[in-house]
C-alpha atoms as a PDB file:
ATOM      1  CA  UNK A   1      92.017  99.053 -38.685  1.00  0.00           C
ATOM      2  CA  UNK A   2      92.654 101.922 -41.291  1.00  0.00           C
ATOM      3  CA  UNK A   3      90.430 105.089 -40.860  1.00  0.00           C
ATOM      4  CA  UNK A   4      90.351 108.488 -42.943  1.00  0.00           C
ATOM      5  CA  UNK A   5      88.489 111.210 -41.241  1.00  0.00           C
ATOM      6  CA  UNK A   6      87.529 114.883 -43.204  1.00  0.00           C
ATOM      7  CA  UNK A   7      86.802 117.794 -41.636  1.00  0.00           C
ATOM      8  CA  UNK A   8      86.529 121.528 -42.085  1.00  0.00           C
ATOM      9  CA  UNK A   9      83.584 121.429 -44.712  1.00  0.00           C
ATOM     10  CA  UNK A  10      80.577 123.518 -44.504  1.00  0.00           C
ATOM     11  CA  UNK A  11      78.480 126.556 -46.206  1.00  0.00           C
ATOM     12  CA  UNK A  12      80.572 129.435 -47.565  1.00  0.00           C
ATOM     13  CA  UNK A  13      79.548 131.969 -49.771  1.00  0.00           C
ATOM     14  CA  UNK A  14      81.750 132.246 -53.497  1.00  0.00           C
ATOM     15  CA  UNK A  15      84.954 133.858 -53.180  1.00  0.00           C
ATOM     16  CA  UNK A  16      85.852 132.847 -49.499  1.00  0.00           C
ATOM     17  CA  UNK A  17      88.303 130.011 -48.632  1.00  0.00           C
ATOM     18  CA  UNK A  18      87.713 126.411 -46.598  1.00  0.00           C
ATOM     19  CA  UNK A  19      90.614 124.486 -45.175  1.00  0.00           C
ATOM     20  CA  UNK A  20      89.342 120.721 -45.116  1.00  0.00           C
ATOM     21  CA  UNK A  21      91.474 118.186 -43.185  1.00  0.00           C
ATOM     22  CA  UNK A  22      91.621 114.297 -43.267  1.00  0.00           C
ATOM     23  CA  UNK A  23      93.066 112.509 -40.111  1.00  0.00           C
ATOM     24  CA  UNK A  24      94.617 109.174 -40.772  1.00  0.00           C
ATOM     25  CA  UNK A  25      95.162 106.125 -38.355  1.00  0.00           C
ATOM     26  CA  UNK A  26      95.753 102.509 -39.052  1.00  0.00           C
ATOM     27  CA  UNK A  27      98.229 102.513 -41.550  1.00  0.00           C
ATOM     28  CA  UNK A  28     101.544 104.151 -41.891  1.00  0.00           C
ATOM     29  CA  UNK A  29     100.808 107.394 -43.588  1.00  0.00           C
ATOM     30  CA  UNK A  30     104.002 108.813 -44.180  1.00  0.00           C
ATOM     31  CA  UNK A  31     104.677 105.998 -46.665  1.00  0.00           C
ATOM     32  CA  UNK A  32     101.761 106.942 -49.086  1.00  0.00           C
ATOM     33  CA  UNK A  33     100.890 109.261 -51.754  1.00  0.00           C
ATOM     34  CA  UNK A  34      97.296 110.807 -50.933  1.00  0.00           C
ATOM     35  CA  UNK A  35      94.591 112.361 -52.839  1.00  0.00           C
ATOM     36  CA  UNK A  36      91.358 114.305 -52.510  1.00  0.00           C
ATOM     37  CA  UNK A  37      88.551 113.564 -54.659  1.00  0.00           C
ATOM     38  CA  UNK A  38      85.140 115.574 -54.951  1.00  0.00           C
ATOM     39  CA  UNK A  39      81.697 114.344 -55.865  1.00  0.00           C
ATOM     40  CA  UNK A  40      79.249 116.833 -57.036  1.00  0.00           C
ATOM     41  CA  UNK A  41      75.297 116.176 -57.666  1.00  0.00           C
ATOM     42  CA  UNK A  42      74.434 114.074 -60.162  1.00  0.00           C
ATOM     43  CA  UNK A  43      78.467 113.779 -61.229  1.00  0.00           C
ATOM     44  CA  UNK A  44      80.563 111.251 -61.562  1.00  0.00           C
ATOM     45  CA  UNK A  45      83.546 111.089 -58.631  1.00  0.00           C
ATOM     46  CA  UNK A  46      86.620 113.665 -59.957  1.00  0.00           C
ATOM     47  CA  UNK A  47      89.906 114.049 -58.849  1.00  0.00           C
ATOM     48  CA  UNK A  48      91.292 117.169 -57.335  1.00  0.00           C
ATOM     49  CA  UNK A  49      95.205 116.989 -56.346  1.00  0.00           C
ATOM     50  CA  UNK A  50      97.675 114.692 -55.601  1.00  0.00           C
ATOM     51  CA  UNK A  51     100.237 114.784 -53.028  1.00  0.00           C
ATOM     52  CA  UNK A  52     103.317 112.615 -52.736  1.00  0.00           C
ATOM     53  CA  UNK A  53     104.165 110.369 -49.834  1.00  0.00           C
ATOM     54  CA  UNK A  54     107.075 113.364 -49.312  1.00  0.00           C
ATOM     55  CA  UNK A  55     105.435 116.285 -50.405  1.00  0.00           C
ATOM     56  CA  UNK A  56     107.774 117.184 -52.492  1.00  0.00           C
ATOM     57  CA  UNK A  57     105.542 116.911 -55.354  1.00  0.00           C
ATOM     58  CA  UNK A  58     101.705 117.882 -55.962  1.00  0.00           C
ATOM     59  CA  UNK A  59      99.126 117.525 -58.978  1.00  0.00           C
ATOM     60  CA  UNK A  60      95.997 119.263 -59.361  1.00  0.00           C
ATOM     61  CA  UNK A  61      92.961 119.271 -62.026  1.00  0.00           C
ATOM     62  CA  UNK A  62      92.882 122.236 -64.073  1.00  0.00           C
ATOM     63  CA  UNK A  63      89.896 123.555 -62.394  1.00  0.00           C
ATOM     64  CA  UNK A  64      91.646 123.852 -59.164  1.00  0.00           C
ATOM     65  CA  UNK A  65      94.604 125.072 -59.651  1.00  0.00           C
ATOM     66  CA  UNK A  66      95.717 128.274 -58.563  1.00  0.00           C
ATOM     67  CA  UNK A  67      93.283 128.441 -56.052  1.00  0.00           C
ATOM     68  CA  UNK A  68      93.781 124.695 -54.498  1.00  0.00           C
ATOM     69  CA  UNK A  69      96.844 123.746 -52.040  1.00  0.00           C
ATOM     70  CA  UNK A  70      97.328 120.090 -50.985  1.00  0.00           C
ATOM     71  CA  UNK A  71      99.411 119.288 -47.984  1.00  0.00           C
ATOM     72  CA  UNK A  72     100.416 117.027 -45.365  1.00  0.00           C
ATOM     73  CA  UNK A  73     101.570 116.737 -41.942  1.00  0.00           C
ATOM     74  CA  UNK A  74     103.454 113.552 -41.729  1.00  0.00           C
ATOM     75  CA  UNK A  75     104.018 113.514 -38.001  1.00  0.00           C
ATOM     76  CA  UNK A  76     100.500 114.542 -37.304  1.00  0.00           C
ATOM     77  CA  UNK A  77      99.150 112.276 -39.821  1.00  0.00           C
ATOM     78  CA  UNK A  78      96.985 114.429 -41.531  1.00  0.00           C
ATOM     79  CA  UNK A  79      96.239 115.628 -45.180  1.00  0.00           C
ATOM     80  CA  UNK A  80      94.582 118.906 -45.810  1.00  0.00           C
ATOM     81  CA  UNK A  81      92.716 120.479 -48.685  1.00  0.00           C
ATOM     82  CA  UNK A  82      93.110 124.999 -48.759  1.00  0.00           C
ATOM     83  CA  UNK A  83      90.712 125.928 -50.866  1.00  0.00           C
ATOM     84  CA  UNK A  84      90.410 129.712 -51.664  1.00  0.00           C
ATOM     85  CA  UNK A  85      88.466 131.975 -54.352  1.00  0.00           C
ATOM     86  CA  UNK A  86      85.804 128.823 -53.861  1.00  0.00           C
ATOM     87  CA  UNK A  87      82.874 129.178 -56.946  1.00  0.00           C
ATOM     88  CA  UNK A  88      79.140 127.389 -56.926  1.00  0.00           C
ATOM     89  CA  UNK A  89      80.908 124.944 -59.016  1.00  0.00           C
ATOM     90  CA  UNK A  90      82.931 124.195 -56.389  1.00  0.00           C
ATOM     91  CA  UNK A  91      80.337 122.104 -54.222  1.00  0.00           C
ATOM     92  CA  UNK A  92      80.693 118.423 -53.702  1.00  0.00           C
ATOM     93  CA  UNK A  93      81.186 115.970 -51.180  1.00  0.00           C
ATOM     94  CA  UNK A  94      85.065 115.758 -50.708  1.00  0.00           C
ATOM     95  CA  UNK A  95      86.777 112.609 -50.218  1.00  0.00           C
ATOM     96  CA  UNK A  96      90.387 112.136 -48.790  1.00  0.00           C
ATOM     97  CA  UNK A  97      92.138 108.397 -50.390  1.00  0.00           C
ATOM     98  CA  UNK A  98      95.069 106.498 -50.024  1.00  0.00           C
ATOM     99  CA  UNK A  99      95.155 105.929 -53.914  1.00  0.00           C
ATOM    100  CA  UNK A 100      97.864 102.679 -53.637  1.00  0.00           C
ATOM    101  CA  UNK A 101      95.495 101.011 -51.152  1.00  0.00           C
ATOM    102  CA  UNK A 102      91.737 102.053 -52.007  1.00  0.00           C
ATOM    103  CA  UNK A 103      91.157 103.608 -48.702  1.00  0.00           C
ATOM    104  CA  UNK A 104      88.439 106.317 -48.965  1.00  0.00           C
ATOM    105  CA  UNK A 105      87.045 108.836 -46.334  1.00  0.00           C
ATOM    106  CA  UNK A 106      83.286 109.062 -45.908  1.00  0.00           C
ATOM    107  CA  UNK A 107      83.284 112.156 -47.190  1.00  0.00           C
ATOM    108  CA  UNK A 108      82.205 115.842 -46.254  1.00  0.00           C
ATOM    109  CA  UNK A 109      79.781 118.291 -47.732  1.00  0.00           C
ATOM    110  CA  UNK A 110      81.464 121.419 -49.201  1.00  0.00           C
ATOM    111  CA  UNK A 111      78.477 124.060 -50.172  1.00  0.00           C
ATOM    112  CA  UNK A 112      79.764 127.045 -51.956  1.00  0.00           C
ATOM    113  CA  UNK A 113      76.237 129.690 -52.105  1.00  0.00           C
ATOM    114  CA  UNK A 114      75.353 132.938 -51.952  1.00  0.00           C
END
């Protein structure tokens, strides 16, 4: 059974960074691309980056980049989101997916307040 765990979100104040992480198990996860996505109040689901089954390659959304890094530990099985310079706009729920297979994360809160 395929599972997608986040962690690492929480309350930080603009201009300070949060590194979220999404453990994998169930599937072979060195074989797939991965994405986060982030849901803010009220907003429709948006994509944030993109990273390649290899990691040789990454996309981002123009609002994050610069100040977003995707990456991935293939032997530990694990995505992560570094997020620094974080603004108000900034606060969603963020979701780690498996894009090619519609596997989703339940999500975690990122609150960026002063």
């Amino acid at each position: 059974q395929w599972e997608l765990v986040e962690s690492g979100g929480g309350l930080v104040q603009p201009g300070e960074s949060l590194r979220l992480s999404c453990a994998a198990s169930g599937f072979t996860f060195r074989n797939f691309c991965m994405r986060w996505y982030r849901q803010a109040p009220g907003k429709d689901r948006e994509f944030v980056a993109h990273i390649y089954s290899s990691a040789n390659k990454t996309v981002y959304t123009e609002s994050t980049q610069g100040r977003f890094t995707i990456s991935r530990d293939n032997d530990k099985n694990t995505l992560y989101l570094q997020m620094n310079n974080l603004k108000p706009e900034d606060t969603a729920v963020y979701y780690c997916s498996v894009p090619n297979k519609n596997y989703w994360g339940q999500g975690i809160q990122v609150t960026i307040s002063s």
